[in-house]
Protein backbone atom coordinates (compact mmCIF):
# COMPACT_ATOMS: atom_id res chain seq x y z
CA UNK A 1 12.41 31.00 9.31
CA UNK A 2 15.24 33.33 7.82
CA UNK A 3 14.75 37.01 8.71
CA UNK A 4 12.64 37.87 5.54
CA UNK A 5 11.04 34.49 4.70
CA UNK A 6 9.12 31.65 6.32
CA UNK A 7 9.00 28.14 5.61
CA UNK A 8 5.19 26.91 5.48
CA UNK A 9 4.35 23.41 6.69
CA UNK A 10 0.65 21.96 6.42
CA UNK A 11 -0.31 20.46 9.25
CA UNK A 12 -3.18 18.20 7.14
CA UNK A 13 -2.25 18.95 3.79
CA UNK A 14 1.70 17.43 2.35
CA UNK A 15 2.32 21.57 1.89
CA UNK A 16 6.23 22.42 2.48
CA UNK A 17 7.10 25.65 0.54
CA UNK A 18 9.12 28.77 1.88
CA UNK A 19 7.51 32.47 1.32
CA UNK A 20 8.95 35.93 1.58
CA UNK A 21 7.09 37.48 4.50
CA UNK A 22 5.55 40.25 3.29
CA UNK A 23 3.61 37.48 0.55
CA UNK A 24 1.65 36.32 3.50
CA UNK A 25 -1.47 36.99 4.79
CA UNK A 26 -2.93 35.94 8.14
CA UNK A 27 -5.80 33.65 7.95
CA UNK A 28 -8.48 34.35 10.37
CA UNK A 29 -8.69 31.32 13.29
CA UNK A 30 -12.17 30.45 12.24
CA UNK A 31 -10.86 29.64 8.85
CA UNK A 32 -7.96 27.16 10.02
CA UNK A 33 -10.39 25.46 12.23
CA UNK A 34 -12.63 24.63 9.76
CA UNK A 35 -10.68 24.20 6.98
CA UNK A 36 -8.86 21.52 9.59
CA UNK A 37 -11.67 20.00 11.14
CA UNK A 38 -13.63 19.40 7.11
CA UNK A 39 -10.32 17.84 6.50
CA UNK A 40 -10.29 15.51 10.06
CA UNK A 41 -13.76 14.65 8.96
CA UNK A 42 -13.44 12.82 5.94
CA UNK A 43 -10.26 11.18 7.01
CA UNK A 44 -12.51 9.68 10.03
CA UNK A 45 -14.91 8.51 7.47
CA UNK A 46 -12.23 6.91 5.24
CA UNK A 47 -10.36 5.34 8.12
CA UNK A 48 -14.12 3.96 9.19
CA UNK A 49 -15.09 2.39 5.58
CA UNK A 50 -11.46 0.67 5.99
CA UNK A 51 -12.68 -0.80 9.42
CA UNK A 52 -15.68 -2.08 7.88
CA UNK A 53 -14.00 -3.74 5.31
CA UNK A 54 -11.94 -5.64 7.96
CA UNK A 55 -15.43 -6.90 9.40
CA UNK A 56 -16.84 -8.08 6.11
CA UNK A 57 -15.77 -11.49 5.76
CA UNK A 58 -18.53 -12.23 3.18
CA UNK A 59 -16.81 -9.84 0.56
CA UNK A 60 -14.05 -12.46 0.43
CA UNK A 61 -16.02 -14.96 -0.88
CA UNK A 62 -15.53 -16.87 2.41
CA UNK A 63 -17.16 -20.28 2.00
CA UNK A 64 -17.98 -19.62 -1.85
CA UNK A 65 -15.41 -20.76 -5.00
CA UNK A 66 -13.12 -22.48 -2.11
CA UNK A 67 -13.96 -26.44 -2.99
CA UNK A 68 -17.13 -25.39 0.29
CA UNK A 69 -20.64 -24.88 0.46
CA UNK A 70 -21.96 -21.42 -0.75
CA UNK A 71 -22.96 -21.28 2.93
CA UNK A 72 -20.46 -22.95 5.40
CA UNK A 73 -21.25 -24.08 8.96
CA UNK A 74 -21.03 -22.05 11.56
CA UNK A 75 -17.87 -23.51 12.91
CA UNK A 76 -15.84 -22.67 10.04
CA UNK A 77 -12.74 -20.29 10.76
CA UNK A 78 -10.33 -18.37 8.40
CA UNK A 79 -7.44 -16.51 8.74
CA UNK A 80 -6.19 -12.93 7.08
CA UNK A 81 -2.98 -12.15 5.47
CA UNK A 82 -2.86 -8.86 4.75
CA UNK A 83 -0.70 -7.51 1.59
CA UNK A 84 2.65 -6.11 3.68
CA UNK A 85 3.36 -2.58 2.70
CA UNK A 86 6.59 -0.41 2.23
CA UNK A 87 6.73 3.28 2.99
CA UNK A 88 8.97 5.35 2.23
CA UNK A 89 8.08 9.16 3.11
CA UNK A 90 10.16 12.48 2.87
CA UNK A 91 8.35 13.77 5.96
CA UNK A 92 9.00 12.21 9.20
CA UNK A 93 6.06 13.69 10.92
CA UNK A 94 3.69 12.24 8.24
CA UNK A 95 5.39 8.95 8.17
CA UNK A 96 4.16 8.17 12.19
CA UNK A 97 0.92 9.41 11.00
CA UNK A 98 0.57 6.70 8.46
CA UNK A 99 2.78 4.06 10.78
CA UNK A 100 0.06 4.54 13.26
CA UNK A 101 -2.77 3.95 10.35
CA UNK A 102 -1.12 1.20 9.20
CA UNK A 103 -1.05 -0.56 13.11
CA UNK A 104 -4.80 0.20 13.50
CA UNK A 105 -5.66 -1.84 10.85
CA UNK A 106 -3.65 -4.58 11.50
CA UNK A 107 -1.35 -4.38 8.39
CA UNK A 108 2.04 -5.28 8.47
CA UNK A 109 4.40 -2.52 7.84
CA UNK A 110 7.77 -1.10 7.67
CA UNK A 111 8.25 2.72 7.31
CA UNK A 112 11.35 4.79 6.99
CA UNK A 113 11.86 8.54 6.43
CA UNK A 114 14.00 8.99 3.17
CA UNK A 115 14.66 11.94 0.85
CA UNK A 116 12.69 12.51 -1.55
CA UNK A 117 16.61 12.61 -3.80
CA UNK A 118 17.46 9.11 -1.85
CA UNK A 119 14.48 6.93 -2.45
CA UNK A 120 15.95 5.21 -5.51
CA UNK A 121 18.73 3.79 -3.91
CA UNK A 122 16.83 2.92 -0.50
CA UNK A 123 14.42 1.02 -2.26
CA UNK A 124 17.25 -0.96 -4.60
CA UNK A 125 18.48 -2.31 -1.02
CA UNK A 126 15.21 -3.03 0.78
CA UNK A 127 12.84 -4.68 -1.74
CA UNK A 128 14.73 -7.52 -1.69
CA UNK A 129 14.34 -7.89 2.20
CA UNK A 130 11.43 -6.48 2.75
CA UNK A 131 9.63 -8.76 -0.28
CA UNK A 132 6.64 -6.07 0.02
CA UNK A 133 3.28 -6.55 -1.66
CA UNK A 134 2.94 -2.72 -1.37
CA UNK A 135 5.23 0.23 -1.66
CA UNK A 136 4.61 4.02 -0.81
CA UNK A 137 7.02 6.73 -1.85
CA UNK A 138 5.47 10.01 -1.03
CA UNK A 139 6.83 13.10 0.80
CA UNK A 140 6.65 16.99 -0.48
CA UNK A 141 6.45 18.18 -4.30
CA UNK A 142 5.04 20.60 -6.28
CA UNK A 143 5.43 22.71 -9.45
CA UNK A 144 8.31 24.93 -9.05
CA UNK A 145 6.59 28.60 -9.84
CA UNK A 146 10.02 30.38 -9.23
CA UNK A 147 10.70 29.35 -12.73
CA UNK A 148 10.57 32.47 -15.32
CA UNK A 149 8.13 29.75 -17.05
CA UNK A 150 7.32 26.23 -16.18
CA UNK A 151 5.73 23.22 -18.58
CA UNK A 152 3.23 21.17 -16.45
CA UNK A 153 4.30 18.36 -18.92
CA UNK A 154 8.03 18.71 -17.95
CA UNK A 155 9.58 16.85 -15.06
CA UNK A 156 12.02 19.28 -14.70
CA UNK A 157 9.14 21.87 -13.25
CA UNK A 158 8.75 19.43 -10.37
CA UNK A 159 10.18 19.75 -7.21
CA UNK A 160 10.36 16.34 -6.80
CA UNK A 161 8.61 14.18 -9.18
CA UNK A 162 11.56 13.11 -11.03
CA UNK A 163 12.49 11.15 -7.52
CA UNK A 164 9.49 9.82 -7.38
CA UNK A 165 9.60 8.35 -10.79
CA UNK A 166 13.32 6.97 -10.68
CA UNK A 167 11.88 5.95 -7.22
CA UNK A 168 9.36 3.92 -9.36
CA UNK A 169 11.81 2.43 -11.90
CA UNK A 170 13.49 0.65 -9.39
CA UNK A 171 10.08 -0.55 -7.77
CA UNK A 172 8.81 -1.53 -10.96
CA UNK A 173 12.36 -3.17 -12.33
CA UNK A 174 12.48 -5.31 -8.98
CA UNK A 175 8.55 -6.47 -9.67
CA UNK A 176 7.14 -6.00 -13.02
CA UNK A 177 3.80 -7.59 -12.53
CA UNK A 178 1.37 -4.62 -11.59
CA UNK A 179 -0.17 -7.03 -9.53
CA UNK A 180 2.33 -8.40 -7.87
CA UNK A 181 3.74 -4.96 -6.69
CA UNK A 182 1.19 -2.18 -6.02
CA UNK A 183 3.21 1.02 -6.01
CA UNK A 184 1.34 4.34 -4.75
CA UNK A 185 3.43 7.18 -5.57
CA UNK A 186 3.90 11.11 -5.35
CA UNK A 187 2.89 13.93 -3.00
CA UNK A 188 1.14 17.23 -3.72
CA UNK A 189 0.93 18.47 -7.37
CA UNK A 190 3.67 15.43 -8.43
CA UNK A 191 3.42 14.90 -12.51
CA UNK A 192 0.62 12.20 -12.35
CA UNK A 193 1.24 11.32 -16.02
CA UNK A 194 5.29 10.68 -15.22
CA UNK A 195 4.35 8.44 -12.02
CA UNK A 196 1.89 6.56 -13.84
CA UNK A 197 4.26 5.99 -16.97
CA UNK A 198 6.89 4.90 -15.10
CA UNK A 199 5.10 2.33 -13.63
CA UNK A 200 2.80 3.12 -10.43
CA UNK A 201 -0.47 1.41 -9.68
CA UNK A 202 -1.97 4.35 -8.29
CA UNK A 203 -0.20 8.25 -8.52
CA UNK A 204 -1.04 11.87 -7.92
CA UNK A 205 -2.14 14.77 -8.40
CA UNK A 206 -4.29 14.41 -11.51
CA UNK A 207 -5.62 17.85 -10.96
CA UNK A 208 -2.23 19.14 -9.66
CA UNK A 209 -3.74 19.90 -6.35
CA UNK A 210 -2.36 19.71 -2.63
CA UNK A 211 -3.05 15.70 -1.18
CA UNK A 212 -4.17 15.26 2.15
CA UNK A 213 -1.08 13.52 4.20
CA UNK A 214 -2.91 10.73 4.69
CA UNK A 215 -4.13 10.07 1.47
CA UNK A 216 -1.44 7.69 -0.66
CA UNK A 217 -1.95 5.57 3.20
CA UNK A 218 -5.51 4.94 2.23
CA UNK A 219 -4.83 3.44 -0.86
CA UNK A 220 -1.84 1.29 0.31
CA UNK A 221 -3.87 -0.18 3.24
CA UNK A 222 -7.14 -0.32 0.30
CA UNK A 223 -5.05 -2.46 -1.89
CA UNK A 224 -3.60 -4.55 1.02
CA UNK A 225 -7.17 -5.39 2.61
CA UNK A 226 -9.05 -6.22 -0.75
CA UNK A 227 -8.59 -9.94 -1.79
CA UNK A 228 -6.23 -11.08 -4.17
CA UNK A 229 -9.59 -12.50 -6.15
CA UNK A 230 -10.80 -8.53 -6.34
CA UNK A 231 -9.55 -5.79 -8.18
CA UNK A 232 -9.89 -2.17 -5.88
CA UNK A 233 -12.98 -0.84 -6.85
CA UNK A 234 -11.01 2.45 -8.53
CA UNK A 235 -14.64 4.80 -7.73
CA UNK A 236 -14.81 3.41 -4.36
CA UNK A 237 -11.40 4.23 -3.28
CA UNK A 238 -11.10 7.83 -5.19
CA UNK A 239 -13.90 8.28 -3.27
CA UNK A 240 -12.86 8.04 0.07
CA UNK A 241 -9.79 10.06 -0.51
CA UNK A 242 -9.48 13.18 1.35
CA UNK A 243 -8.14 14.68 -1.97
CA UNK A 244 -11.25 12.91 -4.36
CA UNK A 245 -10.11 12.12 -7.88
CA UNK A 246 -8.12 15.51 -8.76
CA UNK A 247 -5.54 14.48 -5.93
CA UNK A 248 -5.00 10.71 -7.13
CA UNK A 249 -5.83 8.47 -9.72
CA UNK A 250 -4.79 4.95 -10.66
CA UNK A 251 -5.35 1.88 -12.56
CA UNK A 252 -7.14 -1.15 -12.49
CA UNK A 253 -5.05 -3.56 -9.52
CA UNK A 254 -5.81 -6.47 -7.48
CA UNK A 255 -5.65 -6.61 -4.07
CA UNK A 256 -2.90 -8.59 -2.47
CA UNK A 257 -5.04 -10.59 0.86
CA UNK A 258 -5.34 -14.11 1.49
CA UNK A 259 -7.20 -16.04 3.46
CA UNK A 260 -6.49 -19.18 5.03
CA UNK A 261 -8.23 -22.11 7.22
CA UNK A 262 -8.33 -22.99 9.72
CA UNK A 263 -7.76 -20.38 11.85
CA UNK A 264 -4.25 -20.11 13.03
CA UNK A 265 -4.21 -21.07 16.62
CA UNK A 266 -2.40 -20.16 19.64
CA UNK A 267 0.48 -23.58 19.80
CA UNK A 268 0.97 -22.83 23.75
CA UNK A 269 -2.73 -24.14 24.66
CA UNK A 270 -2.39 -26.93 22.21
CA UNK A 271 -1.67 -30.77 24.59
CA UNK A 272 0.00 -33.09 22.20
CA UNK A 273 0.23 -36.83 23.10
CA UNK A 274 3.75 -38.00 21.46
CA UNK A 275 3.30 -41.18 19.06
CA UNK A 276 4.69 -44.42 20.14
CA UNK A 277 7.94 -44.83 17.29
């Protein structure tokens, strides 16, 4: 905070923006804590229909269109290979947040806080390592109302959604099978028509509305958990958004797990009698 303006971060809400101090009003406690705790809510109830999903094997089609019996014995075991996601967020607070998601469902992730400015060239170097079936770019943006006037339809109006979409570009030039790379992009009110042109699966803010921090997470981790014989069911997962379908919108996609039998198994309890040569 300078002497006559603040800097306002959202503590649920990707909200960075600086204010004179005289603009501001105090919000009453009452009002923060509920606002906070509607918003804590729902993101318990998405993180729970993600859980679920993990202990749904039939949805898989476990047993059914795998060369098996529509009904397999008992004694049959599988294996799940989550898609492996890349993250990329201009907030490092946010990014643990989602890190932490990410490791209590079990999905393989790597995470790194980037400008919003740097993305492009972060991404050139790591997709080729990383080999993601997923990648996140998110951080802050919004519509930049200091302008004397501002087109909605104008990247140039965005704080930061021309990042995003060069951000994209690169994504989508490394991979350009939608399916192959599912790329979640943008932060609150980002151009969701730019993201979506320049090649992202699933984008916001259709409605050019503040996104709940955790929301572009849910759809990475949706689109790594849904089988690679399913597309994400787009009403299911707008849905369980924080944000609902005027923070983020998409396309149809598949989902990028496998499963495998039998079920991998731990080599150090395994006695092997050597063959005679």
């Amino acid at each position: 905070m300078t002497r006559n303006q603040a800097i306002i971060k959202g503590t649920e809400f990707r909200l960075l923006a600086d204010s004179p101090l005289n603009d501001l009003v105090q919000v009453p406690a009452t009002a923060k804590t509920e606002l906070g705790e509607r918003a804590r809510i729902k993101a318990a109830e998405s993180l729970t229909e993600l859980r679920k999903d993990r202990q749904e094997p039939s949805r898989f089609g476990v047993g059914h269109g795998m060369g098996m019996l529509e009904q397999p014995p008992k004694e049959v075991s599988y294996f799940e290979l989550p898609g492996k996601v890349l993250h990329l967020d201009g907030d490092p607070g946010y990014l643990n947040k989602s890190l932490s998601l990410y490791e209590q469902l079990r999905i393989p992730a790597e995470g790194y806080h980037v400008r919003e400015a740097e993305m492009a060239s972060v991404l050139y170097r790591l997709l080729p390592r990383v080999r993601p079936n997923v990648v996140v770019v998110t951080g802050h943006d919004g519509v930049l109302k200091s302008l004397q006037t501002y087109d909605l339809h104008s990247l140039s109006s965005y704080k930061n959604s021309q990042n995003f979409v060069a951000a994209i570009r690169v994504a989508r030039d490394y991979e350009r099978h939608y399916d192959a790379l599912t790329i979640v992009a943008g932060a609150c009110q980002s151009h969701f028509e730019a993201l979506l042109g320049a090649g992202a699966n699933f984008a916001s803010s259709p409605g050019r509305i503040l996104i709940h921090a955790l929301d572009p997470v849910y759809i990475a981790a949706k689109a790594a958990l849904t089988s690679v014989r399913e597309t994400i069911n787009l009403g299911d997962v707008l849905h369980n958004t924080i944000s609902g379908s005027q923070g983020l919108g998409g396309i149809e996609t598949r989902g990028s797990l496998r499963i495998g039998m039998p079920r991998l198994q731990d080599l150090s309890t395994l006695k092997v009698t050597p063959s005679a040569i």
